[in-house]
N, C-alpha and C. Protein backbone atom coordinates (compact mmCIF):
# COMPACT_ATOMS: atom_id res chain seq x y z
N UNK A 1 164.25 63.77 71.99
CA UNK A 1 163.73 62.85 71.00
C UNK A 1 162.55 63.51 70.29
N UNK A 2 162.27 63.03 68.78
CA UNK A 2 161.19 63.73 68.33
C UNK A 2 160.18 63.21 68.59
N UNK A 3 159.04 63.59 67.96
CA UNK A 3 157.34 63.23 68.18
C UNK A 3 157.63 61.57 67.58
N UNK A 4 157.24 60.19 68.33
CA UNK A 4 157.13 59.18 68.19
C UNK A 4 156.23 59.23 66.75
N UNK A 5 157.28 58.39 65.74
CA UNK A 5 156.24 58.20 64.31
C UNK A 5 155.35 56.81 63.95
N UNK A 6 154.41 57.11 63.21
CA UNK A 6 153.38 56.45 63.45
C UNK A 6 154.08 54.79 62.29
N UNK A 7 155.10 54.72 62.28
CA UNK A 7 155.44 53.84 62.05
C UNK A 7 155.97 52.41 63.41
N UNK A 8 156.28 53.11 63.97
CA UNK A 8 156.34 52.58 65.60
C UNK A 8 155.51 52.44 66.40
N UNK A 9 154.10 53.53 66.29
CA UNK A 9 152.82 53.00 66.81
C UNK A 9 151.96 51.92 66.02
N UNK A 10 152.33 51.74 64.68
CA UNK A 10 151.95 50.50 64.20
C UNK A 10 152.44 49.09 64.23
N UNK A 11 153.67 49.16 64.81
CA UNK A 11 154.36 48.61 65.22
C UNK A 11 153.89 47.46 66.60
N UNK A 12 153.58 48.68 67.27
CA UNK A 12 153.37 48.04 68.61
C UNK A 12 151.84 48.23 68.60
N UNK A 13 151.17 48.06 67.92
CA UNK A 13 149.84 47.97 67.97
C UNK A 13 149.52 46.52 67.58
N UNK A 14 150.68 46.34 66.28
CA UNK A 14 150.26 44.97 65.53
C UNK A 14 150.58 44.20 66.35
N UNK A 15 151.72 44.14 67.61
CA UNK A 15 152.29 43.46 68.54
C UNK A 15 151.26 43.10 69.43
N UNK A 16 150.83 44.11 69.62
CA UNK A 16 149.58 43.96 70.92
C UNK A 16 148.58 42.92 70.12
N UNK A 17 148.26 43.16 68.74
CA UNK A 17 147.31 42.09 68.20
C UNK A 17 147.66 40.83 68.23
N UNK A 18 148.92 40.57 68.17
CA UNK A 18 149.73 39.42 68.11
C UNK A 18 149.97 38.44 69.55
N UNK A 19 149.92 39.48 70.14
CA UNK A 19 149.93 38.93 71.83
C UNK A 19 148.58 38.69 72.20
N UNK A 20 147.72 39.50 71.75
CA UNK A 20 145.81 39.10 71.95
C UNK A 20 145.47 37.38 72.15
N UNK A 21 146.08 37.13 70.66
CA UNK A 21 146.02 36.30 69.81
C UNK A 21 146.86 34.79 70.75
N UNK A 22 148.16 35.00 71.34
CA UNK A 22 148.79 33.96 72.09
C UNK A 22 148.54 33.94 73.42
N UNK A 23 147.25 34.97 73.87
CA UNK A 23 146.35 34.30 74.92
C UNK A 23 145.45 33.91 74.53
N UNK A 24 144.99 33.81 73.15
CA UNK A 24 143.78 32.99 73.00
C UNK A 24 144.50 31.49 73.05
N UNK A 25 145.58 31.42 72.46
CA UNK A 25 145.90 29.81 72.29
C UNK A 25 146.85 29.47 73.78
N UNK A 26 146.60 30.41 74.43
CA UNK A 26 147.45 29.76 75.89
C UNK A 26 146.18 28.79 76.19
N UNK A 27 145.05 29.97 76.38
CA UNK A 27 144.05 29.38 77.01
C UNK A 27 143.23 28.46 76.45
N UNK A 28 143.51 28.33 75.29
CA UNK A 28 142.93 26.92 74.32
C UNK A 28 143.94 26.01 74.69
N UNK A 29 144.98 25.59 74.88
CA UNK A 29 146.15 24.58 75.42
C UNK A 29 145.69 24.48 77.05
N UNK A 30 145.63 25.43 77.47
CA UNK A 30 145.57 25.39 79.13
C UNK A 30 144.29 24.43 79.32
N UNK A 31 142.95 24.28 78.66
CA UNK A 31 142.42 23.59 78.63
C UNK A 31 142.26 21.58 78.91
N UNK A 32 143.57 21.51 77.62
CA UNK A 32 143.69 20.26 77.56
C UNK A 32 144.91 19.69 79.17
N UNK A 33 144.83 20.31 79.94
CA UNK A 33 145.82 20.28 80.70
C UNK A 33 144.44 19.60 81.97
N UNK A 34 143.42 19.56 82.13
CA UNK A 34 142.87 18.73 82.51
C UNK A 34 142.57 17.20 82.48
N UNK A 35 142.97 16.98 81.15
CA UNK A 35 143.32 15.89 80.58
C UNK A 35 144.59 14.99 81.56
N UNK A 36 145.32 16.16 82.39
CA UNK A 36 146.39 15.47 82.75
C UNK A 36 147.66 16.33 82.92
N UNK A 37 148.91 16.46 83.35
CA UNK A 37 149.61 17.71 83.37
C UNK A 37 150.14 17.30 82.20
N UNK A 38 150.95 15.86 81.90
CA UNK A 38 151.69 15.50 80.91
C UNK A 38 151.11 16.67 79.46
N UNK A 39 149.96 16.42 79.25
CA UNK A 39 149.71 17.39 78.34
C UNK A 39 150.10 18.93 78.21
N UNK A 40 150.44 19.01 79.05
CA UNK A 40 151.37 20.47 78.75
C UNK A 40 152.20 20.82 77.35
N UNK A 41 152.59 19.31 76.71
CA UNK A 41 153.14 19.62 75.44
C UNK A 41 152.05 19.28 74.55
N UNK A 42 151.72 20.58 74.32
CA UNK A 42 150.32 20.48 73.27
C UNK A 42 150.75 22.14 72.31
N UNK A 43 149.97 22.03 71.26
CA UNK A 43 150.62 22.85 70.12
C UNK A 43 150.12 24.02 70.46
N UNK A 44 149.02 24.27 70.78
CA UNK A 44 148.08 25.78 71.37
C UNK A 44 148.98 26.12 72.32
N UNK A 45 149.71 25.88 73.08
CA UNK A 45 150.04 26.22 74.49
C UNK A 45 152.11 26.70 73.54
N UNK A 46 152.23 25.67 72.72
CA UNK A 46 153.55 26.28 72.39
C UNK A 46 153.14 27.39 71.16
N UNK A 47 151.64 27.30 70.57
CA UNK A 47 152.04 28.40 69.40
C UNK A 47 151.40 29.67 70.46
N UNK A 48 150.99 29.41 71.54
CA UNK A 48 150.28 30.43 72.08
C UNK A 48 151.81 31.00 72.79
N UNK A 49 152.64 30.47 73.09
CA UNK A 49 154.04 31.03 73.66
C UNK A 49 154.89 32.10 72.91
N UNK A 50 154.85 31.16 71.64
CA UNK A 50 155.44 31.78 70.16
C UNK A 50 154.72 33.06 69.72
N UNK A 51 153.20 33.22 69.92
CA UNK A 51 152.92 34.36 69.44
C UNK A 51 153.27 35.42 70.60
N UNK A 52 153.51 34.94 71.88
CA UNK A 52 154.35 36.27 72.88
C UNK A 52 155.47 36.99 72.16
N UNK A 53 156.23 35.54 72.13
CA UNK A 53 157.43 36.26 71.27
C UNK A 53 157.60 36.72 70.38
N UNK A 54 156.79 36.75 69.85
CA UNK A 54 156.64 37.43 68.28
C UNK A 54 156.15 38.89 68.75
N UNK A 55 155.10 38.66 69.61
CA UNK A 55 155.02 40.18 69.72
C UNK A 55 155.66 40.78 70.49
N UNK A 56 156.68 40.29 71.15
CA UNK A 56 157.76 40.97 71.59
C UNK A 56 158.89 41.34 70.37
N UNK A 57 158.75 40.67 69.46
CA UNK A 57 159.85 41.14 68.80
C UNK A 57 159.19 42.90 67.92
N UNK A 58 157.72 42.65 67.68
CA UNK A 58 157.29 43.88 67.28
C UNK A 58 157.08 45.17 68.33
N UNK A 59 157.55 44.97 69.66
CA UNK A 59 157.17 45.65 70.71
C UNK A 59 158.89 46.60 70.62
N UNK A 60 159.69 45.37 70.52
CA UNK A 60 161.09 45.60 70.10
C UNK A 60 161.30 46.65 69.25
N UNK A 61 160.86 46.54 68.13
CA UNK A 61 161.04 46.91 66.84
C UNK A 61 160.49 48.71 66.67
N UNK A 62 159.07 48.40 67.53
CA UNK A 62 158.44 49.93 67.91
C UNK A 62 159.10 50.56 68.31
N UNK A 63 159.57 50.34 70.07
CA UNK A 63 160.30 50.95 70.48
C UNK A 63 161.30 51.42 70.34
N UNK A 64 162.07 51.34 69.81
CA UNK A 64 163.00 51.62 69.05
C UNK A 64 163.48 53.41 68.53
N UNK A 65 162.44 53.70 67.82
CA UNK A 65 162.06 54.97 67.65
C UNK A 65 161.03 55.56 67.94
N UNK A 66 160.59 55.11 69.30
CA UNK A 66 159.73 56.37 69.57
C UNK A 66 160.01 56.85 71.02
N UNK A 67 158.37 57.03 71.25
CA UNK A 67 158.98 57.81 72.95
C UNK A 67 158.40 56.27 73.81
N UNK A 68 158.78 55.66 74.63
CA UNK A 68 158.57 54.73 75.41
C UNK A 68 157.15 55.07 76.25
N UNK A 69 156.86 56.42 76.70
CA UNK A 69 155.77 56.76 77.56
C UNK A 69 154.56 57.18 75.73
N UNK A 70 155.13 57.14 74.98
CA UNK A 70 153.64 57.22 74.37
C UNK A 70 153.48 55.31 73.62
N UNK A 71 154.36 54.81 73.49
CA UNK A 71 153.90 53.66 73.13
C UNK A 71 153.56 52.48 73.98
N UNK A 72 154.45 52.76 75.07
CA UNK A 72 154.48 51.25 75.89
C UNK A 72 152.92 51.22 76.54
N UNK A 73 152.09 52.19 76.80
CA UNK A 73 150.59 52.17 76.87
C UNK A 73 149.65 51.52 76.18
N UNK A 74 150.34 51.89 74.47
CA UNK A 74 149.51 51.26 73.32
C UNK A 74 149.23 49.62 73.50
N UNK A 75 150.36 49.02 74.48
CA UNK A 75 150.49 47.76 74.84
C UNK A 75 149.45 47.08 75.49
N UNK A 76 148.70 47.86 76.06
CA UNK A 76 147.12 47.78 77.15
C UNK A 76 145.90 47.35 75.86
N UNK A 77 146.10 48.16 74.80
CA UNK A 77 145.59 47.76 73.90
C UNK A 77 145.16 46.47 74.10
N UNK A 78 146.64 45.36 74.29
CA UNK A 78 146.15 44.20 73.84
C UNK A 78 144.67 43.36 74.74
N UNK A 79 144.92 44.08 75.52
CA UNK A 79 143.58 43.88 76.46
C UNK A 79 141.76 43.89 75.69
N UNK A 80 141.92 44.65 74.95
CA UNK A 80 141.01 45.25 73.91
C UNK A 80 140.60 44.15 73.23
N UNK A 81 141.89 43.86 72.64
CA UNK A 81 141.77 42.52 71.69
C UNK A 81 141.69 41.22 72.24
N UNK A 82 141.70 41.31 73.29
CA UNK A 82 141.82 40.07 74.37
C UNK A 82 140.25 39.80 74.51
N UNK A 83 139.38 41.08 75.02
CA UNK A 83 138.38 41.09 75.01
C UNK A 83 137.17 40.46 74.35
N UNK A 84 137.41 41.27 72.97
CA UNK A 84 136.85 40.42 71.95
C UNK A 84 137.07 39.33 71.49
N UNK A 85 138.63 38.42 71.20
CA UNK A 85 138.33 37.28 71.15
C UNK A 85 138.01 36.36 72.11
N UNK A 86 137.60 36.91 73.34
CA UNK A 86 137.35 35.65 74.27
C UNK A 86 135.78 36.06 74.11
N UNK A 87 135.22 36.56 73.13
CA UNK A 87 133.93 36.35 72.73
C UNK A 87 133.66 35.79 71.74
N UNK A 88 134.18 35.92 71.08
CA UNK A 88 134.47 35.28 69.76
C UNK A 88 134.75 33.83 69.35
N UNK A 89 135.58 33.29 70.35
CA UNK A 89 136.17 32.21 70.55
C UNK A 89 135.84 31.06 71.70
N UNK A 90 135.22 31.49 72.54
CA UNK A 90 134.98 31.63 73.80
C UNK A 90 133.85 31.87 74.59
N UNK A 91 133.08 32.07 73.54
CA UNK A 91 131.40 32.82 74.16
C UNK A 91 131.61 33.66 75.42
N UNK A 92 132.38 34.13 75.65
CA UNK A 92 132.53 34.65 76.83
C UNK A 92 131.42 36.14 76.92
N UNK A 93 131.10 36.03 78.25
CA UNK A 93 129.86 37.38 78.01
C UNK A 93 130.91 38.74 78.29
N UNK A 94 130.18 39.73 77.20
CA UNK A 94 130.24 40.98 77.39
C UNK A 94 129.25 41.95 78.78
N UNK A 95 129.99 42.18 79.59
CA UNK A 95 129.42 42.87 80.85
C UNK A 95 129.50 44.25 81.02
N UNK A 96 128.83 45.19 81.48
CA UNK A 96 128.65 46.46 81.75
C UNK A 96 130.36 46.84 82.56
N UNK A 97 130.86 45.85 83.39
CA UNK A 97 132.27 46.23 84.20
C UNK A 97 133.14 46.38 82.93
N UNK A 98 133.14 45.04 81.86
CA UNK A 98 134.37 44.70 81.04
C UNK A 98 134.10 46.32 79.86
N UNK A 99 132.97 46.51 79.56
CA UNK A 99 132.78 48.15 78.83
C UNK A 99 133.28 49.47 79.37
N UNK A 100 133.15 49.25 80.91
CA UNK A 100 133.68 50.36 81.44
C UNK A 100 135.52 50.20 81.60
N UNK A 101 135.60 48.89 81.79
CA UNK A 101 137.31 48.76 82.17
C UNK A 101 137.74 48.96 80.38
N UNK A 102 137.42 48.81 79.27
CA UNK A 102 137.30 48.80 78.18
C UNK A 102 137.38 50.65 77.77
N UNK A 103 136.31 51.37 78.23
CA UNK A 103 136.64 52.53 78.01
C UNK A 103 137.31 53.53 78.50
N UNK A 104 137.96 53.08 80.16
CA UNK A 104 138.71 53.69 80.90
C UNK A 104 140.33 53.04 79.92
N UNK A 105 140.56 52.23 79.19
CA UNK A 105 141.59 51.81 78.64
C UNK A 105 141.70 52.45 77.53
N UNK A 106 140.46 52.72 76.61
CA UNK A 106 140.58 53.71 75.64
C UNK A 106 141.37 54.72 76.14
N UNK A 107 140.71 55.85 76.55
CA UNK A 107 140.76 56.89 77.30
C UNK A 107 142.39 57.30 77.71
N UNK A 108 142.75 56.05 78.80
CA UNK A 108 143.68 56.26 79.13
C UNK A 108 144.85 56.55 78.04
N UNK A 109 144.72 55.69 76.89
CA UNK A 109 145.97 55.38 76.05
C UNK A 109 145.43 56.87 74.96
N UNK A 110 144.56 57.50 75.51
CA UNK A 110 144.31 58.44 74.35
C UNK A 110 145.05 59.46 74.66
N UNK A 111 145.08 59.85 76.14
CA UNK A 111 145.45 61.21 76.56
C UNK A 111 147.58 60.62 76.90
N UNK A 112 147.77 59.42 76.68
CA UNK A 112 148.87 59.37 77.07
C UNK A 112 149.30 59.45 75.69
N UNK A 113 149.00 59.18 74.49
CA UNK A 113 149.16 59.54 73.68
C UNK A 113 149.05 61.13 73.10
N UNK A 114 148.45 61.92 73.55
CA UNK A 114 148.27 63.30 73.49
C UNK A 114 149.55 64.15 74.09
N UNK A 115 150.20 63.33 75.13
CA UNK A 115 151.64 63.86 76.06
C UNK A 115 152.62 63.88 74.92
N UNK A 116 152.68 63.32 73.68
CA UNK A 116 153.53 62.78 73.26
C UNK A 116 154.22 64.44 72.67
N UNK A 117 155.19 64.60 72.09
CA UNK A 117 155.36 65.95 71.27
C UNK A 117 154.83 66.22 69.94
C-alpha cells in the first residue's frame, strides 16, 4: 500500500472532532438521568449517540485509503478534543497529569505517524 494521503488523515481527524463532540452531549444527557432513569430519552444523549455515528462513518471513509497503523492512532486524538471541551463546557480543571497524558498522546500519534511510508 502507498504512503496514507492526507486526505484520509483529514478524514479521521474530523471524525475524532466529531466524536469529541458526542461525548460532550452524552455527558450533558447523562446528567438529566438523575432526574430519573425514564429520562434516558432526552435529545443530548440521542444527538450525543448520533455524533458517534457520524464519526464512525468518517473513520469509515478514512480508512479506506490509508494505512490502518498510521490512522487508527489519529483516533486518540479525540481525547485531545475531549479535553478541552470538558473545559469549555464543563469548567472542568486543567491538571499537570491531564498535560502530561495530553503530551504523551501527542507524541505518541507523532512517531506512529512517522512509521508511515
Amino acid at each position: 500500500m502507498t504512503a496514507t494521503p492526507l486526505s484520509s488523515m483529514a478524514l479521521v481527524l474530523f471524525g475524532s472532532v466529531i466524536g469529541s463532540f458526542g461525548a460532550v452531549f452524552l455527558k450533558s444527557g447523562a446528567t438529566k438521568l438523575k432526574q430519573g432513569f425514564w429520562h434516558i430519552l432526552n435529545w443530548h444523549l440521542a444527538l450525543g449517540v448520533a455524533l458517534f455515528l457520524l464519526s464512525a462513518v468518517f473513520f469509515v471513509l478514512g480508512i479506506r485509503h490509508g494505512e490502518l497503523s498510521v490512522l487508527y492512532p489519529m483516533v486518540s486524538l479525540g481525547y485531545v478534543w475531549t479535553l478541552l471541551w470538558s473545559r469549555l463546557f464543563f469548567h472542568e480543571a486543567f491538571t499537570r497529569q491531564k498535560f502530561f497524558g495530553l503530551g504523551l498522546i501527542l507524541v505518541g500519534v507523532f512517531f506512529v505517524g512517522m512509521g508511515s511510508k
